[in-house]
Protein backbone atom coordinates (compact mmCIF):
# COMPACT_ATOMS: atom_id res chain seq x y z
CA UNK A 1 43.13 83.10 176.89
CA UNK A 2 42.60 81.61 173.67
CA UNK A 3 45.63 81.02 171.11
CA UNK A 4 45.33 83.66 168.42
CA UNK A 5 47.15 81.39 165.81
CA UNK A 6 49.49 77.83 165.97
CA UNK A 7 52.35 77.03 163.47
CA UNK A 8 51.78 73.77 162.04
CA UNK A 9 54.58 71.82 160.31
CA UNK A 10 53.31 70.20 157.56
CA UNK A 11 55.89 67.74 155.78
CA UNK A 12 55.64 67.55 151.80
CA UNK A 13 57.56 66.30 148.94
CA UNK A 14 59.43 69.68 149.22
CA UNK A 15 60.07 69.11 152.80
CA UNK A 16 58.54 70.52 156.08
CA UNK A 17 56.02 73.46 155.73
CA UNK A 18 55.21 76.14 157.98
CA UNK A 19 51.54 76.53 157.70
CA UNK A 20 49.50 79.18 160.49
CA UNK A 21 46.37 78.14 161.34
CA UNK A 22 44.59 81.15 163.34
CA UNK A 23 41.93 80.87 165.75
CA UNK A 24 43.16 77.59 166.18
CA UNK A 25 40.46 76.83 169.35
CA UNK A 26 37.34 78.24 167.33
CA UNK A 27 34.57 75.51 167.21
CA UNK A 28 33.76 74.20 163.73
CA UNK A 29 31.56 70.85 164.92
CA UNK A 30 29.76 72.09 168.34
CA UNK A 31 28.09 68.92 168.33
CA UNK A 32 31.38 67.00 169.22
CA UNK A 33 33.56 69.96 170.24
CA UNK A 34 36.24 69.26 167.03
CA UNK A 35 38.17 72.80 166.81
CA UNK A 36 39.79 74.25 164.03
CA UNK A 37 43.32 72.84 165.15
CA UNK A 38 41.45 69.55 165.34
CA UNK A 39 40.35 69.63 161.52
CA UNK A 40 43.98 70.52 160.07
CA UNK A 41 45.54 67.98 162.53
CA UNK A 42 42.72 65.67 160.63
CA UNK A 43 44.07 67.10 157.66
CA UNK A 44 47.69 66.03 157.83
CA UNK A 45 46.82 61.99 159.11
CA UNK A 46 44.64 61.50 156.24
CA UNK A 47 46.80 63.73 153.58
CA UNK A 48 48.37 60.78 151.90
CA UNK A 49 45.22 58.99 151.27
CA UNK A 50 43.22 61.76 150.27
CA UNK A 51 45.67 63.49 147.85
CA UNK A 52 45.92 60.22 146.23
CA UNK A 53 41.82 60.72 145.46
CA UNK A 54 41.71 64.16 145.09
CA UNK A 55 44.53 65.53 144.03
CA UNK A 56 45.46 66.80 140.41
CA UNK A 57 42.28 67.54 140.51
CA UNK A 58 40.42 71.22 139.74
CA UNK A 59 38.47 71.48 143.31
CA UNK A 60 35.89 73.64 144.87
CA UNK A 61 36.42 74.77 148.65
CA UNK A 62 33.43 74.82 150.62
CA UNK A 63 34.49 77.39 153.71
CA UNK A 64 32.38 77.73 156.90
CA UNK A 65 33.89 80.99 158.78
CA UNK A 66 31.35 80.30 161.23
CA UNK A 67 31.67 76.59 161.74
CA UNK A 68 29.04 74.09 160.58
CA UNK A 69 25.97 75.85 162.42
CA UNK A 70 26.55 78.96 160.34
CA UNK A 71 26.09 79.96 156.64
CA UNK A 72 28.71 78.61 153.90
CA UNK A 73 30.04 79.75 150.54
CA UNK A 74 31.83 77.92 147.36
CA UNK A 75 34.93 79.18 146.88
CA UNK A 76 35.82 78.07 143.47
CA UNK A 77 38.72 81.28 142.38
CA UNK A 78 41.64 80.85 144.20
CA UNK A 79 41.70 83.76 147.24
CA UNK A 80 43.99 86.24 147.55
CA UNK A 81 46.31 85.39 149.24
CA UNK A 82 47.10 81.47 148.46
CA UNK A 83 50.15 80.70 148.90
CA UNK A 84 53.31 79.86 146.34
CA UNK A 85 52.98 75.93 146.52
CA UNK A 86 49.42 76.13 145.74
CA UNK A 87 48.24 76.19 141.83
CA UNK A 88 45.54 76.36 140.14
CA UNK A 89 44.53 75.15 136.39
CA UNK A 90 41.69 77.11 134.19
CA UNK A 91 38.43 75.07 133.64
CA UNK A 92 35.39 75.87 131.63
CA UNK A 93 32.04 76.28 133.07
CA UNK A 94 28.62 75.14 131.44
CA UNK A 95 28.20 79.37 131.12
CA UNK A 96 31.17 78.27 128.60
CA UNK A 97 33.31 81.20 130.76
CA UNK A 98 36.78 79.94 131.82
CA UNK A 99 38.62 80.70 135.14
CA UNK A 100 41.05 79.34 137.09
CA UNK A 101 40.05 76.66 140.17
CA UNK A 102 43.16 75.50 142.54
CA UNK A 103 44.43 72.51 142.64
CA UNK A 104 45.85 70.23 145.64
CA UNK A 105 49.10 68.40 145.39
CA UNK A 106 50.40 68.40 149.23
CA UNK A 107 49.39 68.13 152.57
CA UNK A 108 50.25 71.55 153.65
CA UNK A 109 47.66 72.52 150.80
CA UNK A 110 44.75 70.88 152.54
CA UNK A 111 45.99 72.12 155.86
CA UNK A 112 46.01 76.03 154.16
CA UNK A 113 42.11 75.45 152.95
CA UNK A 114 41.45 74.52 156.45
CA UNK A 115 43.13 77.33 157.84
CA UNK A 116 40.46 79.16 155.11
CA UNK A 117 37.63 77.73 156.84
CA UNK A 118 37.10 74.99 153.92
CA UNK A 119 35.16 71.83 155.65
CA UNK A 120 34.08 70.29 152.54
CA UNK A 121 36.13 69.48 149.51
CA UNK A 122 34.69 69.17 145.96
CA UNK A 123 37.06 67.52 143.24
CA UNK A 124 35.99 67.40 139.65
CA UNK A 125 35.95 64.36 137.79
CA UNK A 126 39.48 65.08 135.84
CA UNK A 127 42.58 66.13 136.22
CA UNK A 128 44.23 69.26 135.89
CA UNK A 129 46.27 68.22 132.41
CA UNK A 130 42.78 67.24 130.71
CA UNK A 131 40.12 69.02 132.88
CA UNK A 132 37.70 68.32 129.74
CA UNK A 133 37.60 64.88 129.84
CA UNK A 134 36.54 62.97 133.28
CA UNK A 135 38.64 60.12 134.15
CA UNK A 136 36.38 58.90 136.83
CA UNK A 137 32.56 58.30 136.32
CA UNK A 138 30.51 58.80 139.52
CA UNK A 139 27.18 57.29 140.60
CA UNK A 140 25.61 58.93 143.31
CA UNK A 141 22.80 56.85 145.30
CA UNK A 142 20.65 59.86 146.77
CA UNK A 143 18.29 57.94 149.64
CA UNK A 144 14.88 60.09 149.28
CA UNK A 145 12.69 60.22 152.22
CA UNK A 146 11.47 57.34 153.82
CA UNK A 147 14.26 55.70 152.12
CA UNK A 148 18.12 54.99 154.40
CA UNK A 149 21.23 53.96 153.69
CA UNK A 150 20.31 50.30 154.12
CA UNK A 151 18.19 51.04 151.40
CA UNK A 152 21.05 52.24 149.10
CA UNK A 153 23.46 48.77 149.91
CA UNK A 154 21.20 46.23 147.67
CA UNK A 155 21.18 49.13 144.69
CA UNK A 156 24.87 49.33 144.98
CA UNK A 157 25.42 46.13 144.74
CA UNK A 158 23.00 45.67 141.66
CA UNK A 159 24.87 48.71 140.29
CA UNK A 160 28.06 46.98 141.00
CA UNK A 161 26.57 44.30 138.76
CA UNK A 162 25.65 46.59 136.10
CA UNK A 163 28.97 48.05 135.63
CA UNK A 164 31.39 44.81 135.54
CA UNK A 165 28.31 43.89 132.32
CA UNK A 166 29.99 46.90 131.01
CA UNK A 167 33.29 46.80 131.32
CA UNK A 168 34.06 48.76 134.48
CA UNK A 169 34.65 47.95 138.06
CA UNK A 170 32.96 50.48 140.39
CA UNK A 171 34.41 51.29 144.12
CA UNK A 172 32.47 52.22 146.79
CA UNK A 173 32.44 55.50 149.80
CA UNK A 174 29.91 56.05 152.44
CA UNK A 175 28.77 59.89 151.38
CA UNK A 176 29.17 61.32 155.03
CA UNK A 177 25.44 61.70 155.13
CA UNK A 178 22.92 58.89 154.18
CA UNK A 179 24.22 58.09 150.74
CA UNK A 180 26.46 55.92 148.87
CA UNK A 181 29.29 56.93 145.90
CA UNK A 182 30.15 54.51 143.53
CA UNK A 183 32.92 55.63 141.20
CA UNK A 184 34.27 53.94 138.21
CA UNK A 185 37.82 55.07 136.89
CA UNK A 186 37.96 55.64 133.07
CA UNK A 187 40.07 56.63 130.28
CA UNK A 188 40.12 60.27 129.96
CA UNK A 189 38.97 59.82 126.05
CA UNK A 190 34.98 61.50 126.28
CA UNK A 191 33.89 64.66 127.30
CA UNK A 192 31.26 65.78 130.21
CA UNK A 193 27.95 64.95 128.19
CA UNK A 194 29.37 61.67 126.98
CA UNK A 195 29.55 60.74 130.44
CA UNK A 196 26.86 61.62 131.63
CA UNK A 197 25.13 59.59 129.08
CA UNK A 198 26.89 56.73 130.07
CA UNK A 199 25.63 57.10 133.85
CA UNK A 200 22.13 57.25 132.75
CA UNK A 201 22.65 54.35 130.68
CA UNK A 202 23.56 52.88 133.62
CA UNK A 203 21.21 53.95 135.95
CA UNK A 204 17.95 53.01 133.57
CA UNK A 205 19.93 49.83 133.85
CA UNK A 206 19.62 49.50 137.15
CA UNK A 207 16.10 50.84 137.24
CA UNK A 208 15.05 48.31 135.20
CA UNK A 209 16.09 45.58 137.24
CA UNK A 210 15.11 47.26 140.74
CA UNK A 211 11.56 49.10 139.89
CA UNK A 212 10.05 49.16 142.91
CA UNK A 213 13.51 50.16 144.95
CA UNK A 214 15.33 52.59 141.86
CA UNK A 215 14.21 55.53 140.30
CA UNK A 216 15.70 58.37 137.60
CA UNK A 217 13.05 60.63 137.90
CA UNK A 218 14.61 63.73 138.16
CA UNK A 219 11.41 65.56 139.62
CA UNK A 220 11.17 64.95 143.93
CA UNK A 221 7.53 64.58 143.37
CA UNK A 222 7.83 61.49 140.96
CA UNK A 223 10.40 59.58 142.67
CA UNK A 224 8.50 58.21 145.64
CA UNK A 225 10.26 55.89 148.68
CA UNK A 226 13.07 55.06 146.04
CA UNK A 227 17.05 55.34 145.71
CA UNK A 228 17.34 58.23 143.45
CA UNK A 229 20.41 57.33 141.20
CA UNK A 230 21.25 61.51 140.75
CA UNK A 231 22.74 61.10 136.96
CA UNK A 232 23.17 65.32 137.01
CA UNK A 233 26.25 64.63 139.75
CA UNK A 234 28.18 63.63 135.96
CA UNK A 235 27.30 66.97 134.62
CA UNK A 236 30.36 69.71 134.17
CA UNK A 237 30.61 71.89 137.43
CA UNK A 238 28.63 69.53 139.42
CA UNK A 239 30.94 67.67 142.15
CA UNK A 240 30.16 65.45 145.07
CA UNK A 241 32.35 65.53 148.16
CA UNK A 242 35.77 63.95 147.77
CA UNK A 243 37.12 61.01 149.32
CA UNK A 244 38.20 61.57 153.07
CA UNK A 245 36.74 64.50 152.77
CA UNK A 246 34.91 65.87 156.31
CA UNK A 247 31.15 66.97 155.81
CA UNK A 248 29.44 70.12 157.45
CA UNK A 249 27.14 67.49 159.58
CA UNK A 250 26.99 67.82 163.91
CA UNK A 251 28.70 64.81 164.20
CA UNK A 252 31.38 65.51 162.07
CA UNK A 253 31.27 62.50 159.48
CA UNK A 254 33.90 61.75 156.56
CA UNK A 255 32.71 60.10 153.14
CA UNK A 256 35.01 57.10 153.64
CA UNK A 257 36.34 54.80 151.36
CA UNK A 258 35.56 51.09 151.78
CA UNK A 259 35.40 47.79 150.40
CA UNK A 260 32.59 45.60 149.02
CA UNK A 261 33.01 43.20 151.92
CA UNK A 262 32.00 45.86 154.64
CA UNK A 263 29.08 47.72 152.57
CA UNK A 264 26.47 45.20 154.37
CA UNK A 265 27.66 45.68 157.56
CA UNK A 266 29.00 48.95 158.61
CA UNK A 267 27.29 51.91 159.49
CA UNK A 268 28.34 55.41 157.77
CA UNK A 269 28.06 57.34 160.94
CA UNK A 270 30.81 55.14 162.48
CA UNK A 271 33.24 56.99 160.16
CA UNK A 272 34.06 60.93 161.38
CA UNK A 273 37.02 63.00 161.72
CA UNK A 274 37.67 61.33 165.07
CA UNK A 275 37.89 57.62 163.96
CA UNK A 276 39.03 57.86 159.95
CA UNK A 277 42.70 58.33 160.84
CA UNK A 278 42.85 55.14 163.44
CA UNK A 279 41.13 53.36 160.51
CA UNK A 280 43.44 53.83 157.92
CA UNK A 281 46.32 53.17 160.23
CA UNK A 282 44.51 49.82 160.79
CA UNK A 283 42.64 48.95 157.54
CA UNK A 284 44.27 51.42 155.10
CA UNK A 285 43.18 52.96 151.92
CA UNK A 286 40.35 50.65 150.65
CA UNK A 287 41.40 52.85 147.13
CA UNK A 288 44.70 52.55 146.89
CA UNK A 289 44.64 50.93 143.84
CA UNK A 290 41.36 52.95 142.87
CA UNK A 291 43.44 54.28 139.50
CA UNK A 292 45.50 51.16 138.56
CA UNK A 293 42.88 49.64 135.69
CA UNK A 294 40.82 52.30 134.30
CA UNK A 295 38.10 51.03 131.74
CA UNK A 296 36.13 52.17 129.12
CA UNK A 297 32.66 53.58 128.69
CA UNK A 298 31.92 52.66 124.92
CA UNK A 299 29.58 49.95 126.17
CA UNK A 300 27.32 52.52 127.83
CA UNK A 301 27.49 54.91 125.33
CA UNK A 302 25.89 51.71 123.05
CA UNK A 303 23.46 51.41 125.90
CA UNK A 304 22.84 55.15 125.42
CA UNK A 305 21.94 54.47 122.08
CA UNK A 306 19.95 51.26 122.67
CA UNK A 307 17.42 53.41 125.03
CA UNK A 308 17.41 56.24 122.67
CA UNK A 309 16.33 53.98 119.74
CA UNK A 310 13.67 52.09 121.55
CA UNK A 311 11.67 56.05 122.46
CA UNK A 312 13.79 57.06 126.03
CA UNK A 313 15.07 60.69 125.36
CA UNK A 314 17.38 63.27 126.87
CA UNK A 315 17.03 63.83 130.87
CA UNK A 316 16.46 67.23 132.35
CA UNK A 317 19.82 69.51 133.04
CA UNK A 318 20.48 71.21 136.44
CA UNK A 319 18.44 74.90 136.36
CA UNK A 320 21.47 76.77 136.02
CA UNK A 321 22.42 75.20 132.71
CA UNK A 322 21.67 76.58 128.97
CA UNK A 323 18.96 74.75 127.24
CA UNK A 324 20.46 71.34 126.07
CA UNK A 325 19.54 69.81 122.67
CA UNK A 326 17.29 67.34 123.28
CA UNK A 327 16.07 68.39 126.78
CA UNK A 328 12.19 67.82 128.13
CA UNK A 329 10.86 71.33 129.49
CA UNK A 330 11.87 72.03 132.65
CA UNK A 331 9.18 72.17 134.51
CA UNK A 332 8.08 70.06 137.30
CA UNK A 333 5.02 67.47 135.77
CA UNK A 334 2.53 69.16 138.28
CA UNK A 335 3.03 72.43 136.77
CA UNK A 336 3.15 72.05 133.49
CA UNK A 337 0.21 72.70 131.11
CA UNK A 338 -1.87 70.24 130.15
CA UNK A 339 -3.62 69.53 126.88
CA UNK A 340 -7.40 70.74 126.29
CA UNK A 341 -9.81 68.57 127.01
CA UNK A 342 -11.18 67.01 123.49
C-alpha cells in the first residue's frame, strides 16, 4: 500500500524542520519514474545552491497536481495555508495592482512548494527589499525551429562579447529545454523598462554582428531559422525558470548553472534531477560568486539612445500589457492593413 504522507527533516538556519510531504510515491516525471519524495529529496541536495540564486527573491510557483503529463497553474498569491517560516513581499504588476508573492529563504521552503506540487520555480529579477529595481539583467536565447542548442553556444558567446564592451560580465545556465540564459548582475539603481532597454540594446548588438544566425523580431513569422534573443523575458512579471530549478519536461531536466569552459561541450539534457546533485558535489556551484561584482547598465542605456537616434524605435510589449508609449501596433505584419494601392 502506498505511503499516504513522509516527514521530511529539513535542516535550516533555524534548525531542523519537520516538513510532510503527502502522496509521497505519486509520479510527477513518468518518463523516468522520479516520485514526489524524489523531487523534495532533490530539493534539499541542491537547497544551498539554489537559495543562493533564487532566494530573496519575489517568485512564482508553477504546481503540477497531476505531474508533468497533466495541466499546470501559476501560483503567484501565497496559498492558504503556507506555513510561519515562509514570507512573502508585495510587488506591483504591469495592471499597476499590487499583491503579495512569497519569497524563499530556506530549504524547508522549497521542500513545502514541492509538497504543493510546484515543479518549476520562477524568480523575479530583484529582491524582496527593492522589488522595483532588477538587480540581475537576463538574456534569454530562445532556439526557433530548425534552430538547437548548438545553435545558441556561438550567440552566447558573441553575447558574452557584447556585454564585457559594456561593462558587465554575463554567466551562463542551460534552460532545461533547448535554450541558453545568460544573466548579468547589476546595481539595483533602474527600473523594469530601463532594463529592458538595455537588453535590447544589447541584443540589436548582437544582431548586428550575427545577421544571418540572430534575430529580435518579436513576430514567429519574421524570425526565420534564427536564435531569437526574447528581450520581453526583462519585462515586469515576466520570469524565466530559476537556477537549479527542475522543468515540467519527460526526462526531468534542471536549468543548470555552468561555466564558459563547458558551454561548447556539454549537452543540456545531461543535466536532470537525477545527476545535478552528484554534480555539484563534484564541480560545485559554477555561480557562487554570481553576485560578488555587479555592474552597471548606463552603457546600454547610451546604446539605447544611439539606436533610437539613428530611426530604431520601441519593441512590441507582451499582449497582456497596457499600451506602452512608443509601441508599434500589435499586430502580427501579415495581418496588418496595408496602404492603398496609389
Amino acid at each position: 500500500m502506498a505511503a499516504d504522507a513522509v516527514i521530511l527533516e529539513v535542516p535550516g538556519p533555524s534548525g531542523v524542520r519537520e516538513v510532510r510531504v503527502s502522496s509521497p510515491d505519486r509520479v510527477l516525471f513518468p518518463q523516468v519514474g522520479i516520485t514526489k519524495l524524489d523531487l523534495a529529496k532533490y530539493a534539499i541536495a541542491v537547497a544551498d545552491a539554489f537559495l543562493a540564486a533564487n532566494g530573496d527573491r519575489p517568485v512564482a510557483l508553477e504546481r503540477y497536481s497531476e505531474g508533468v503529463d497533466g495541466e499546470s497553474f501559476f501560483s503567484k498569491n501565497p496559498p492558504k495555508g503556507a506555513p510561519d517560516y515562509l514570507r512573502s513581499v508585495p510587488v506591483t504588476f504591469p495592471s499597476a495592482r499590487s499583491h503579495p508573492l512569497l519569497v524563499l529563504d530556506e530549504a524547508a521552503g522549497i521542500v513545502w512548494a514541492v509538497q504543493m506540487n510546484t515543479i518549476v520555480f520562477h524568480p523575479w529579477p530583484s529582491r524582496s527589499g527593492n522589488t522595483d529595481n532588477p538587480d540581475q539583467l537576463r538574456i534569454d536565447l530562445d532556439p526557433q525551429p530548425g534552430t538547437d542548442f548548438g545553435d545558441a553556444v556561438p550567440a552566447a558567446f558573441e553575447m558574452r562579447n557584447v556585454l564585457r564592451e559594456a561593462g558587465l560580465e554575463g554567466w551562463i545556465k542551460t534552460s532545461g529545454n533547448r535554450g541558453i540564459h545568460l544573466y548579468a548582475p547589476i546595481e539595483p539603481t533602474h527600473e523594469f523598462l530601463d532594463v529592458r532597454h538595455a537588453v535590447i540594446a544589447a541584443a540589436r548588438e548582437l544582431e548586428r554582428r550575427m545577421p544571418d544566425k540572430v534575430t529580435t523580431s518579436w513576430w514567429k513569422e519574421e524570425r526565420g531559422e534564427k536564435i531569437f534573443v526574447d528581450f520581453n523575458q526583462a519585462n515586469r512579471d515576466r520570469t524565466i525558470a530559476g537556477a537549479y530549478s527542475p522543468r515540467a519536461l519527460g526526462h526531468a531536466p534542471v536549468s543548470t548553472p555552468i561555466t564558459w569552459d563547458e558551454l561548447g561541450s556539454i549537452e543540456p539534457k545531461q543535466f536532470t534531477v537525477l545527476t545535478v546533485p552528484a554534480r555539484l558535489d563534484t564541480v560545485g556551484d559554477p555561480w557562487a560568486t554570481f553576485a560578488a561584482a555587479p555592474g552597471k547598465i548606463d552603457v546600454l542605456l547610451d546604446w539605447w539612445q544611439r539606436d533610437l537616434a539613428a530611426g530604431l524605435t520601441e519593441l512590441p510589449f507582451p499582449p497582456d500589457y497596457p499600451k506602452m508609449p512608443g509601441e508599434p501596433p500589435r499586430v502580427q505584419p501579415s495581418r496588418a492593413k496595408k496602404p492603398p494601392f496609389e
